[in-house]
Protein backbone atom coordinates (compact mmCIF):
# COMPACT_ATOMS: atom_id res chain seq x y z
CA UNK A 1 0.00 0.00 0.00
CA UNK A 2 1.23 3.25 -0.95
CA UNK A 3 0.20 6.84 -0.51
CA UNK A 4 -1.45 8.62 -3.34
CA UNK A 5 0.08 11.87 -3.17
CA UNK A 6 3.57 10.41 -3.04
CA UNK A 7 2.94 7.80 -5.71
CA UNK A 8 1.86 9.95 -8.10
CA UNK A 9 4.95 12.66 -7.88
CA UNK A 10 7.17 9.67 -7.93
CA UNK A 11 5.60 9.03 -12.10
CA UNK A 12 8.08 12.27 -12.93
CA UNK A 13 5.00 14.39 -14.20
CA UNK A 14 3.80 16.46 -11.30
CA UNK A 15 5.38 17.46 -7.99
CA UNK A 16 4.02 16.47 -4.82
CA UNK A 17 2.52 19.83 -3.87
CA UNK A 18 0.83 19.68 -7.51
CA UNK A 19 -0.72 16.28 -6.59
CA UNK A 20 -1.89 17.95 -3.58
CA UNK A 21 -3.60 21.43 -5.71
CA UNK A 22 -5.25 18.49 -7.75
CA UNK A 23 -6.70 16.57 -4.97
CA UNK A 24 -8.04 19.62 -3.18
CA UNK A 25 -9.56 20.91 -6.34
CA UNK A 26 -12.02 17.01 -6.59
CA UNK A 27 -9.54 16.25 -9.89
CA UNK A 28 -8.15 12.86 -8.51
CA UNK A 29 -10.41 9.66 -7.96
CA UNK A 30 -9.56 6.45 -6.82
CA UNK A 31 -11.65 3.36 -8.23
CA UNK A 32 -14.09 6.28 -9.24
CA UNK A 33 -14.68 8.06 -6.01
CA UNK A 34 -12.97 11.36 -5.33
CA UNK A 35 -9.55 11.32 -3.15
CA UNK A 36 -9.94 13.51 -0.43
CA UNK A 37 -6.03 13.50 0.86
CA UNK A 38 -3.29 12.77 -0.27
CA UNK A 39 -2.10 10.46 2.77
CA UNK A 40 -5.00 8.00 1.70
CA UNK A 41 -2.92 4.79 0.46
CA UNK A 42 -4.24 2.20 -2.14
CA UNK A 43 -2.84 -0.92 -3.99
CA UNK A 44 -1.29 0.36 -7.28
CA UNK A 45 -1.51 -3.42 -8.44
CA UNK A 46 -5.29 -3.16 -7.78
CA UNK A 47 -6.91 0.07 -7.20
CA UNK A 48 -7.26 2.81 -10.62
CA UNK A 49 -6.38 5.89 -10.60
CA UNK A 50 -7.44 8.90 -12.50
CA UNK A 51 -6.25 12.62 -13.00
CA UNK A 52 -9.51 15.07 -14.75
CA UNK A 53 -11.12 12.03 -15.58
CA UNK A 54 -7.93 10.84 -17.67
CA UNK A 55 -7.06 7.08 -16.58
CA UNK A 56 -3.62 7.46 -15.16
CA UNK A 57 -0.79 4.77 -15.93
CA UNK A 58 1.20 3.69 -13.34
CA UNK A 59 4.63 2.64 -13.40
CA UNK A 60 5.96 0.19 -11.18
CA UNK A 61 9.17 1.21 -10.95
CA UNK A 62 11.05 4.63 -10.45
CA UNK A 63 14.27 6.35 -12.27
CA UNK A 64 15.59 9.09 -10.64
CA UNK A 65 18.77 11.72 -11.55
CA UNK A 66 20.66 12.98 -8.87
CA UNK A 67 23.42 15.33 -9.22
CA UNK A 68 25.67 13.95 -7.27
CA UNK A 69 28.34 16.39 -5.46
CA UNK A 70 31.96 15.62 -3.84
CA UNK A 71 32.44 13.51 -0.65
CA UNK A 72 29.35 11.88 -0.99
CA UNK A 73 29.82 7.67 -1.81
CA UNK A 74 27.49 5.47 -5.10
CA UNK A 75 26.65 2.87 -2.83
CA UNK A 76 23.54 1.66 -1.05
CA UNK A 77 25.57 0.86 1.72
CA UNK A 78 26.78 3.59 4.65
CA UNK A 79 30.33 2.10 5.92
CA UNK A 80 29.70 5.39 7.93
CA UNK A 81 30.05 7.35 5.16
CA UNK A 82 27.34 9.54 3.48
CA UNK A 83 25.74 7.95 0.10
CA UNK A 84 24.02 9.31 -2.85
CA UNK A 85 20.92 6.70 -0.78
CA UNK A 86 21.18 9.99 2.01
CA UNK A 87 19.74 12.27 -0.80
CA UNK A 88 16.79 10.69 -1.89
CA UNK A 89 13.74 12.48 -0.39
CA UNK A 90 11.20 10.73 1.44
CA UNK A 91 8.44 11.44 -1.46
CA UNK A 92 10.77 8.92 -3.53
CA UNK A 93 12.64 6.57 -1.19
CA UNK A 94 10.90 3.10 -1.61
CA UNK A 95 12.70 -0.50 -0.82
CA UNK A 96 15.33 -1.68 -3.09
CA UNK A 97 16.28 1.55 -4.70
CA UNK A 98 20.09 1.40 -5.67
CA UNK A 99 22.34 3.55 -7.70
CA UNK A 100 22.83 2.34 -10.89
CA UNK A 101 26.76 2.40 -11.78
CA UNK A 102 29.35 4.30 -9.77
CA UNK A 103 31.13 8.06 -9.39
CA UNK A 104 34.12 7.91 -6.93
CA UNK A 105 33.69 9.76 -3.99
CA UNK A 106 35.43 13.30 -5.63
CA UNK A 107 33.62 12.71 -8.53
CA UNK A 108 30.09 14.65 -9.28
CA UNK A 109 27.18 14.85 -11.67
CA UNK A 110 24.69 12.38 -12.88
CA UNK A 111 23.89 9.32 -11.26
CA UNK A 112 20.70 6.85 -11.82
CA UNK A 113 18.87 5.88 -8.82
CA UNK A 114 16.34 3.00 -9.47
CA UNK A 115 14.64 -0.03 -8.20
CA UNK A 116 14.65 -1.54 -11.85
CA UNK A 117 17.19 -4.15 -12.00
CA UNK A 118 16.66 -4.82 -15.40
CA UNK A 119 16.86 -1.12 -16.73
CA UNK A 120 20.03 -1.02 -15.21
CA UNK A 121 21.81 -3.87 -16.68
CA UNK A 122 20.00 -2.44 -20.29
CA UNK A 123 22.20 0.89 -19.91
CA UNK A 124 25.43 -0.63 -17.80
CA UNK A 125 25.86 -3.50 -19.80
CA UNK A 126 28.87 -3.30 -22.38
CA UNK A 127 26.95 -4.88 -24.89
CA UNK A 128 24.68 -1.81 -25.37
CA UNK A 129 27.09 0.57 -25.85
CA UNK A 130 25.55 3.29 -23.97
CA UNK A 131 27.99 6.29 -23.55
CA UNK A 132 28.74 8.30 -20.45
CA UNK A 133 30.18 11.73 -20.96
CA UNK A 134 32.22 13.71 -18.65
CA UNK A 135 34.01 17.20 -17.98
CA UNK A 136 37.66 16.59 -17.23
CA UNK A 137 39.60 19.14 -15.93
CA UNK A 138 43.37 18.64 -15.62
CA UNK A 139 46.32 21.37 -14.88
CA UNK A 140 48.20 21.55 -18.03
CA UNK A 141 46.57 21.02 -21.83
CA UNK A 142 46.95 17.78 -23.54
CA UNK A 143 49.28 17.59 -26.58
CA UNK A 144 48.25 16.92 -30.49
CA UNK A 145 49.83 13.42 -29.68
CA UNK A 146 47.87 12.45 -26.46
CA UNK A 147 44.29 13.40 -27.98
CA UNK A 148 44.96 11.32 -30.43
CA UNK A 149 46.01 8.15 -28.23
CA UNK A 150 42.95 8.76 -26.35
CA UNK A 151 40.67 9.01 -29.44
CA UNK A 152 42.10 5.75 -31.27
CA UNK A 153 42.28 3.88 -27.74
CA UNK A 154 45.50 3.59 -25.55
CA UNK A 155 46.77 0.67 -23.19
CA UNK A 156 47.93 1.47 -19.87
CA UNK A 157 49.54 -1.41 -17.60
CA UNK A 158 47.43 -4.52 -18.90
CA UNK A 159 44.58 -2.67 -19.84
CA UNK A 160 43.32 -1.87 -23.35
CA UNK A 161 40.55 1.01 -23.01
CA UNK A 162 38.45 1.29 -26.15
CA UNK A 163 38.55 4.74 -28.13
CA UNK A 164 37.21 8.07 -26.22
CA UNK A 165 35.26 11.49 -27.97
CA UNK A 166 37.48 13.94 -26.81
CA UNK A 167 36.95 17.66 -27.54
CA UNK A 168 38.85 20.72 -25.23
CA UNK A 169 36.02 22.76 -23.63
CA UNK A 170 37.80 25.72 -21.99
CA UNK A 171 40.71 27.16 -20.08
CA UNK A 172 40.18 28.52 -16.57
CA UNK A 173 41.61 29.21 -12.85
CA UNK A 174 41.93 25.33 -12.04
CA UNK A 175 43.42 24.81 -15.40
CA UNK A 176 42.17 22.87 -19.18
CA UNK A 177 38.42 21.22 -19.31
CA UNK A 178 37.72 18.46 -22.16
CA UNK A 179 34.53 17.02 -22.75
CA UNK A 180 35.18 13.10 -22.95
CA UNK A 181 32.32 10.03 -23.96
CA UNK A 182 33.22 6.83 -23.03
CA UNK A 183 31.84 3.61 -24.14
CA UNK A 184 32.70 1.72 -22.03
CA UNK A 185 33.19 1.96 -17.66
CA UNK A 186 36.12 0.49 -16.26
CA UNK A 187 37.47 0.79 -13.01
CA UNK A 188 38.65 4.58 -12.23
CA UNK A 189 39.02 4.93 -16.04
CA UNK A 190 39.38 8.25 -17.04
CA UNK A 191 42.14 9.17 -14.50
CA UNK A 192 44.22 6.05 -15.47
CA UNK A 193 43.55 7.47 -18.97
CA UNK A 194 45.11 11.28 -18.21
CA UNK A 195 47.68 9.80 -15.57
CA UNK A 196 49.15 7.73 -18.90
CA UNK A 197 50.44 10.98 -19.67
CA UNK A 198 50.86 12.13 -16.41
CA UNK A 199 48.13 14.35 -16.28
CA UNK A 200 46.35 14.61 -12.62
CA UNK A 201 42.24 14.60 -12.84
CA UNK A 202 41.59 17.65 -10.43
CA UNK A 203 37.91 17.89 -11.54
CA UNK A 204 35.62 15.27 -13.07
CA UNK A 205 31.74 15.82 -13.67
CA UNK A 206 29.24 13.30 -15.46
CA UNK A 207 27.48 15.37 -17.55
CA UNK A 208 24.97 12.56 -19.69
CA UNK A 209 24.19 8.83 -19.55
CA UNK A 210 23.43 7.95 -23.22
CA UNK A 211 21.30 10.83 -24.78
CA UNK A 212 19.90 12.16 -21.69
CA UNK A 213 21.85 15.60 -19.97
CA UNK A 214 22.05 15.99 -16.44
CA UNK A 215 19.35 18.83 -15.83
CA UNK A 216 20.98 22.28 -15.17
CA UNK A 217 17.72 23.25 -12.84
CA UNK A 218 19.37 20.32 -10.36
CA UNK A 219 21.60 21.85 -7.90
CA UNK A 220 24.59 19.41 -6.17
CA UNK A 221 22.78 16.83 -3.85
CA UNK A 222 18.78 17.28 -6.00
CA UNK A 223 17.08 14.67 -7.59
CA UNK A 224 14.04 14.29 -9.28
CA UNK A 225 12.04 11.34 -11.24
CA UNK A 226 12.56 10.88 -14.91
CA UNK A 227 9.97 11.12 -17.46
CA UNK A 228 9.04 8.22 -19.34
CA UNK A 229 10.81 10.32 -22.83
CA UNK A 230 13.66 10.52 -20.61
CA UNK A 231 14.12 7.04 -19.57
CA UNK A 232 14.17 6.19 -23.53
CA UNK A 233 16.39 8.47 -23.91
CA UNK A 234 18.43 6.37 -21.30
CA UNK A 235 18.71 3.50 -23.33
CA UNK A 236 19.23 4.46 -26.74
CA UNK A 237 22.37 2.70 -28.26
CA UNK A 238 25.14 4.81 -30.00
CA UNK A 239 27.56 2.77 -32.26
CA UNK A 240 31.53 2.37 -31.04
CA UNK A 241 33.38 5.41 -32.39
């Protein structure tokens, strides 16, 4: 059993407060009957809802972004430490939510929070070829030489990484920013990428999974649900450059 008011924000179309204007204005009914708060619960397996008289869909499982900031760990898990899991608002948190792939601990932007097993593997799995892209700021530019090892792939210790997008972005304070797209997600990758040429990562953001951009609006720590456009967008396939 779940509460109206918070199952219907979590579908990504309407904020809770929304849900709330709708309720008090006689525009939601349950099984037929009008909803008169928000804190009623109902079975979303069994009960129907509807919005203006408009059958409403329900999904049965939730995708949320979070922008995830610095010090804070991709893991469901505390170990004492805070995790994106901490940032989830109540109106969202529901059992067996889990971030989907990992940002180390200095490392922000967007992460997937889900309860969707399935959806996950869909965009983590290597198979699918669903990019992640990232701003990458190091202290000194790259040379002609190393842009081009990253782009046509480059093998550092025993590991082969698979060609990277890489495009300079802009100069600044801390020092260069490229825009790199990976296809792939191994283990602390792009840092054993820049420290092949001795480059330290002092700054790395996730700025897209796939085709979808992290949304500006979301400050460091927000989340919000995904649309159902959105989560397509998710899982779109882009061919190895």
């Amino acid at each position: 059993m779940e509460r109206i008011d918070k199952l219907i924000a979590s579908q990504g179309t309407l904020s809770r407060n929304d849900v709330k204007k709708l309720i008090r204005e006689g525009l939601v009914t349950c099984n037929g009957a009008a909803v008169s708060s928000g804190a009623q619960k109902i079975d979303p397996q069994n009960d129907s809802l509807a919005l203006g008289g408009k059958p409403l869909t329900l999904s049965s499982h939730i995708y949320l972004m979070l922008n995830k900031p610095k010090n804070v760990v991709s893991s469901t898990e505390t170990g004492g430490q805070a995790t994106v899991m901490d940032l989830v608002p109540e109106e969202f948190f529901r059992g067996g939510l889990f971030p989907a792939g990992r940002l180390d601990k200095d490392t922000t932007g967007f992460v997937l929070i889900t309860d969707d097993g399935a959806f996950a593997h869909s965009i983590l799995s290597p198979k699918r070829h669903v990019p992640k892209t990232y701003e990458v700021t190091v202290p000194e530019p790259l040379t002609q030489a190393e842009i081009q090892e990253i782009k046509e792939g480059l093998t550092v210790g025993a590991t082969r990484f698979r060609p990277a997008e890489l495009r300079f972005l802009h100069a600044g304070g801390e020092g260069q920013t490229y825009e790199i797209v990976l296809h792939e997600g191994k283990y602390h990758q792009i840092k054993r990428m820049f420290a092949r040429f001795k480059k330290e990562v002092i700054a790395l953001h996730r700025t897209k999974i796939g085709a979808l951009p992290l949304d500006a609006s979301l400050a460091p720590g927000e989340c919000r649900p995904l649309s159902q456009a959105e989560t397509a967008l998710l899982q779109q396939e882009q061919p190895l450059p």
